[in-house]
PDB file of N, CA and C in Angstrom:
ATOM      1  N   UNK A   1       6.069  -6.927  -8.446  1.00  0.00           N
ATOM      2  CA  UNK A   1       5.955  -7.017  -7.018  1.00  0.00           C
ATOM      3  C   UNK A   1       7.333  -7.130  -6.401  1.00  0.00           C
ATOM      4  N   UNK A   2       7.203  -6.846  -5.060  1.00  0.00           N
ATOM      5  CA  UNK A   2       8.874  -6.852  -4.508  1.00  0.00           C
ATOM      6  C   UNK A   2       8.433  -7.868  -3.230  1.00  0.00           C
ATOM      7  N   UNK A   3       9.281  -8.580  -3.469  1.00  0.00           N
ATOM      8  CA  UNK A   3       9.228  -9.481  -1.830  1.00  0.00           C
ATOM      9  C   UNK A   3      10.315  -8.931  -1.192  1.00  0.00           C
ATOM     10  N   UNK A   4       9.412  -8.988   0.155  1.00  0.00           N
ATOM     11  CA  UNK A   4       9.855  -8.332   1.593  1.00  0.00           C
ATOM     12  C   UNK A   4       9.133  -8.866   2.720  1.00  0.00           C
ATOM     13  N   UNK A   5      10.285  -9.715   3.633  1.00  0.00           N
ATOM     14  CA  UNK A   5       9.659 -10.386   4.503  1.00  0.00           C
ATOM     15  C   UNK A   5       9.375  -9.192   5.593  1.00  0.00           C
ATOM     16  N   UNK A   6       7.966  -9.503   6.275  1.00  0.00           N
ATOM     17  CA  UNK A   6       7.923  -8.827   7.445  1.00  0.00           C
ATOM     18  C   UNK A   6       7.287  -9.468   8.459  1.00  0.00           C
ATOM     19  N   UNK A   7       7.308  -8.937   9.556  1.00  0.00           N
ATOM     20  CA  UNK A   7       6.311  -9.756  10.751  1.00  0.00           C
ATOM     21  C   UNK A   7       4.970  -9.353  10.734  1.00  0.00           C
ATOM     22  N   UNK A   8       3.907 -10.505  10.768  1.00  0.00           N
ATOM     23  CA  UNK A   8       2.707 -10.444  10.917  1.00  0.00           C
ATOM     24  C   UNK A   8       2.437 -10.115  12.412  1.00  0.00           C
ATOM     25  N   UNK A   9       1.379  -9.139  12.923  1.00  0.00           N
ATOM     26  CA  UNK A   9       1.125  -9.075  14.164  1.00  0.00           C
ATOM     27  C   UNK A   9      -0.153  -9.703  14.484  1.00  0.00           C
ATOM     28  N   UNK A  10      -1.629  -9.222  13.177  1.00  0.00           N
ATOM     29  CA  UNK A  10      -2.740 -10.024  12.901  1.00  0.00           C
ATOM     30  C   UNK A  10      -3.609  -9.848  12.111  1.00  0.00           C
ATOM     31  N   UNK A  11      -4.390 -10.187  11.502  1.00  0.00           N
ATOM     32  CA  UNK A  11      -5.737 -10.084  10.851  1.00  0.00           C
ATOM     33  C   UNK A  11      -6.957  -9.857  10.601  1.00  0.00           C
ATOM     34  N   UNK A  12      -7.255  -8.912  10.059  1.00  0.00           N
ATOM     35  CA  UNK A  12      -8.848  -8.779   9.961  1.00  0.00           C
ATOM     36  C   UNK A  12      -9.382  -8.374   8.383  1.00  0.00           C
ATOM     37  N   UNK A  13     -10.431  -8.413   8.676  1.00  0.00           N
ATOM     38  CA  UNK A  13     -11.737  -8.287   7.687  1.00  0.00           C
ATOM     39  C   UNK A  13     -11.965  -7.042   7.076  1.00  0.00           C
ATOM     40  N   UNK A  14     -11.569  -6.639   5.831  1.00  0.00           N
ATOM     41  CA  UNK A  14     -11.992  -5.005   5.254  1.00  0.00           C
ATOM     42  C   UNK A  14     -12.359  -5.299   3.981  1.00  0.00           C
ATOM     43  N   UNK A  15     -11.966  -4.108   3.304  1.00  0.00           N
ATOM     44  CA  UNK A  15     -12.384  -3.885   1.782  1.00  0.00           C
ATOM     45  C   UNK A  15     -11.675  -4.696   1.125  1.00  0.00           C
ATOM     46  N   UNK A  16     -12.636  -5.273  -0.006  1.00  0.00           N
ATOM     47  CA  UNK A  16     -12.065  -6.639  -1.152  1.00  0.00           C
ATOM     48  C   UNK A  16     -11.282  -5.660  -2.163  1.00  0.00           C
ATOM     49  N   UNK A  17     -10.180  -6.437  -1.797  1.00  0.00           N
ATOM     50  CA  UNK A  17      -9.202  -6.215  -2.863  1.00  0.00           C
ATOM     51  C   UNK A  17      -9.008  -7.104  -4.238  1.00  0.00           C
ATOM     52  N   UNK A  18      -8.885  -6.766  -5.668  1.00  0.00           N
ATOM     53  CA  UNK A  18      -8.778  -7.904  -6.363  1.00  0.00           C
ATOM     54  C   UNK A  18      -7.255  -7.076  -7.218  1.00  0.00           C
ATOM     55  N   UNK A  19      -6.466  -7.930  -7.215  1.00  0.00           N
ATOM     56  CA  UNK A  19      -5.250  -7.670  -7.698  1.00  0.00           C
ATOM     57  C   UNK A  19      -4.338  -8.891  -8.236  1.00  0.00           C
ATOM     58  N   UNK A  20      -3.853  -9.046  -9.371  1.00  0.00           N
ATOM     59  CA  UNK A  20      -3.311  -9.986  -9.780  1.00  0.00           C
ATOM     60  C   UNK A  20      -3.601 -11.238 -10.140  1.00  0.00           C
ATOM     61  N   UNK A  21      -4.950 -11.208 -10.477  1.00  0.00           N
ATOM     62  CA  UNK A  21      -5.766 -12.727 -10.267  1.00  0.00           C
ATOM     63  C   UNK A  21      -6.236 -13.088  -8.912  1.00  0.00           C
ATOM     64  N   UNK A  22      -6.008 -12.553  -7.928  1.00  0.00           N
ATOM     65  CA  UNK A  22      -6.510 -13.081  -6.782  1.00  0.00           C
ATOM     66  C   UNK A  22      -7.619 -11.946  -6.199  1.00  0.00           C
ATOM     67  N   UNK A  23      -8.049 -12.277  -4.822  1.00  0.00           N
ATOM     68  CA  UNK A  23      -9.458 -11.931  -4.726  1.00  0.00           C
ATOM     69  C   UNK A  23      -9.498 -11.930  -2.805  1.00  0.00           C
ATOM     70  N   UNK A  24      -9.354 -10.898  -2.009  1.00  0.00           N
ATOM     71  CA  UNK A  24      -9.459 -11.087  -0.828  1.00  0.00           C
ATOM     72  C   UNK A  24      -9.982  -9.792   0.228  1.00  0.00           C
ATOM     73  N   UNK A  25     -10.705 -10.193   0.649  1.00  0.00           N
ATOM     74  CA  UNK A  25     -11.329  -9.436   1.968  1.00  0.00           C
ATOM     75  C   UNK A  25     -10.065  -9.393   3.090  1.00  0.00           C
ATOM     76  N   UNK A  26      -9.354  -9.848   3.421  1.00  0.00           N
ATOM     77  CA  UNK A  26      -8.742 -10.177   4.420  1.00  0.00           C
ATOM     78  C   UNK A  26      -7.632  -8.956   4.591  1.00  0.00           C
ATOM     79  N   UNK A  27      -6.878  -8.677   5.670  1.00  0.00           N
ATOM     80  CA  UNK A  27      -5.912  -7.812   5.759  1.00  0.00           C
ATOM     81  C   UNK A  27      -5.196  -7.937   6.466  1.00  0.00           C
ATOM     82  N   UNK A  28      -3.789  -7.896   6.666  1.00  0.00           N
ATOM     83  CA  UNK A  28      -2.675  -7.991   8.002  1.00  0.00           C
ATOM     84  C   UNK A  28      -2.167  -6.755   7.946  1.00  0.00           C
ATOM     85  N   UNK A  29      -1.866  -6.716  10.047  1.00  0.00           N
ATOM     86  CA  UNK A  29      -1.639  -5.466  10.353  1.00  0.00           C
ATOM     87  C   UNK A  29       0.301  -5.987  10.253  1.00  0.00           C
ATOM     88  N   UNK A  30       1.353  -5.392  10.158  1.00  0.00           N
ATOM     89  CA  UNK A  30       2.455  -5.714  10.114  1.00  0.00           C
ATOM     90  C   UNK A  30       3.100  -4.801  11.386  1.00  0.00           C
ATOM     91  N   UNK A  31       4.000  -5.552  12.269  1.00  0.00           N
ATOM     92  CA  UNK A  31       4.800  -5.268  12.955  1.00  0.00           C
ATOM     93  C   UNK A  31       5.603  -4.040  12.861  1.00  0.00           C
ATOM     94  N   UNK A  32       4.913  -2.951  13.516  1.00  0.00           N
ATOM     95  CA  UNK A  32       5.961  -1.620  13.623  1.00  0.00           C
ATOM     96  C   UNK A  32       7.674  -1.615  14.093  1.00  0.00           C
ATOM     97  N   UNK A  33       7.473  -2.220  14.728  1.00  0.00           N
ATOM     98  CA  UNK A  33       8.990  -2.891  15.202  1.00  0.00           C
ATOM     99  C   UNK A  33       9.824  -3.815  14.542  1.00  0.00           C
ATOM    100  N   UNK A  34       9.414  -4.093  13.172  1.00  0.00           N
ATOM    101  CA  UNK A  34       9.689  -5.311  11.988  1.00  0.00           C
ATOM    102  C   UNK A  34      10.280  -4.132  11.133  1.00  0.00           C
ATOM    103  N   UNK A  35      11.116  -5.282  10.154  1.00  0.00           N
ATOM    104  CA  UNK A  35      11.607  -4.437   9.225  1.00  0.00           C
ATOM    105  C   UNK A  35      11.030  -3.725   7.862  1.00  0.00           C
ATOM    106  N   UNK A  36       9.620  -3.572   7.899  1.00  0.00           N
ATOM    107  CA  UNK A  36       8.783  -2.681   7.591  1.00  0.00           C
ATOM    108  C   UNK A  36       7.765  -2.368   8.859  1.00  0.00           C
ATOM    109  N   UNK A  37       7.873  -0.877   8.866  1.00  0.00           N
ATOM    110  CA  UNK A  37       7.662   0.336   9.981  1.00  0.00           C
ATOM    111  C   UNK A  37       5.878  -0.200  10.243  1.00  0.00           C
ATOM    112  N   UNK A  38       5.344  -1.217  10.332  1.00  0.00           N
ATOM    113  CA  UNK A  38       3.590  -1.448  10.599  1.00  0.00           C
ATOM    114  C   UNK A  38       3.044  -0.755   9.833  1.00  0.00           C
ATOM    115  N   UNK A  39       1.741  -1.394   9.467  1.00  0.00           N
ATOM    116  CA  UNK A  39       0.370  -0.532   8.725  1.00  0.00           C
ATOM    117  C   UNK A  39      -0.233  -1.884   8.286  1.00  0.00           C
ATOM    118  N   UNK A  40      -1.340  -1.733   7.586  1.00  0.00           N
ATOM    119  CA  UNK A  40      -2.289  -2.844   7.346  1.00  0.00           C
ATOM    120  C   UNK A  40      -1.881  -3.176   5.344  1.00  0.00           C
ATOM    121  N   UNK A  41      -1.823  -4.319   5.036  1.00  0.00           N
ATOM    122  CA  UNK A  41      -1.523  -4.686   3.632  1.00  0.00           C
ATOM    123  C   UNK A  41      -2.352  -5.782   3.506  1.00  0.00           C
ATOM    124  N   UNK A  42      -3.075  -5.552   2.487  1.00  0.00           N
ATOM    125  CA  UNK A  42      -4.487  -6.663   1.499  1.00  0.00           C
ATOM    126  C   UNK A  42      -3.684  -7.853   1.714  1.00  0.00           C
ATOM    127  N   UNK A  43      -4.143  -8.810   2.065  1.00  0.00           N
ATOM    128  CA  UNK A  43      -3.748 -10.570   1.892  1.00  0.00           C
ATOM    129  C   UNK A  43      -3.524 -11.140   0.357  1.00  0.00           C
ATOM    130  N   UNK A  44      -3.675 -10.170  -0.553  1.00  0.00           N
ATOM    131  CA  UNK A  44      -3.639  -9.969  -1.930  1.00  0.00           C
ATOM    132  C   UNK A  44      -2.387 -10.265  -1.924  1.00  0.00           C
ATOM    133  N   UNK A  45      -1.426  -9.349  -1.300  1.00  0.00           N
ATOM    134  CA  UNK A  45      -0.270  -9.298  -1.509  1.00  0.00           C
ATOM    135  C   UNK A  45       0.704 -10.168  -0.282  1.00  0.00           C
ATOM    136  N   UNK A  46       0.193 -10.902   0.654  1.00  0.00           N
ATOM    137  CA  UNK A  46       0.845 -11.479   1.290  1.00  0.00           C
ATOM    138  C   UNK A  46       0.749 -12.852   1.529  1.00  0.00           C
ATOM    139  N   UNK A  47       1.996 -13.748   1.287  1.00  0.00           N
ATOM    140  CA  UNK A  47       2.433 -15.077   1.498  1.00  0.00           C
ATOM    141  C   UNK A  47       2.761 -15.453   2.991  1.00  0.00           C
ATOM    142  N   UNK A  48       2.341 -16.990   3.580  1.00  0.00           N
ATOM    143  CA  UNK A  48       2.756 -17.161   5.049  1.00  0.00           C
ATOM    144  C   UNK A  48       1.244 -17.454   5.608  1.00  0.00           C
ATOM    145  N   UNK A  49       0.954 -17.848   6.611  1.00  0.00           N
ATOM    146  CA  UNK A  49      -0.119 -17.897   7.220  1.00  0.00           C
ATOM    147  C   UNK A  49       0.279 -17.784   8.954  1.00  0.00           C
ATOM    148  N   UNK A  50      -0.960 -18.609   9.494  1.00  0.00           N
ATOM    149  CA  UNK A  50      -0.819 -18.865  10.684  1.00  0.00           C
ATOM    150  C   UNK A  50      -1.003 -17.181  11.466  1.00  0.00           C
ATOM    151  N   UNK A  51      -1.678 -16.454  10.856  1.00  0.00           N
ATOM    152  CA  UNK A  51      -1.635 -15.094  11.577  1.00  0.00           C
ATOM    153  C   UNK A  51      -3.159 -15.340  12.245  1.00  0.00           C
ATOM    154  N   UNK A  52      -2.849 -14.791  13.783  1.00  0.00           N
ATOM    155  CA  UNK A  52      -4.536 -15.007  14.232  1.00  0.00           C
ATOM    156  C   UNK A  52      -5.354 -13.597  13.860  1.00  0.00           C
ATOM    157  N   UNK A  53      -6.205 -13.928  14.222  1.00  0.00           N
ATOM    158  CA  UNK A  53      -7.409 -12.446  13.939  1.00  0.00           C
ATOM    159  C   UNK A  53      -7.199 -11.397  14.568  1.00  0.00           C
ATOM    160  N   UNK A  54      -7.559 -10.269  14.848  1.00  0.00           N
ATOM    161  CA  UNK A  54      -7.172  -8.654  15.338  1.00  0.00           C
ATOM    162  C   UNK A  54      -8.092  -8.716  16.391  1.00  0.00           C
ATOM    163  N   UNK A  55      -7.764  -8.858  17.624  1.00  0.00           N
ATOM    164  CA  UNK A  55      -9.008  -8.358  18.919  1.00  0.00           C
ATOM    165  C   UNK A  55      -9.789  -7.338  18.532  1.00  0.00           C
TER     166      UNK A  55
END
């Protein structure tokens, strides 16, 4: 895995991912304007909280 901080914009509910021992429905959309270009990444792979839910 590569750590790479980026900005969370928010969260929602999709397809269960299971990767690495862990296990999650959840997904964050990431900040297009952050230093990765936005798109949505499994909570599988992301550390940090405090992101609210996706209107």
């Amino acid at each position: 895995m590569t750590n790479v901080k980026a900005q969370a914009t928010c969260r929602k509910k999709g397809q269960k991912v299971t990767a690495a021992g862990a296990t999650s429905v959840w997904w964050t959309f990431l900040d297009p304007k952050g230093s990765v270009h936005g798109g949505w990444v499994s909570n599988v792979y992301v550390r940090g909280g405090g992101v609210p839910k996706c209107a």
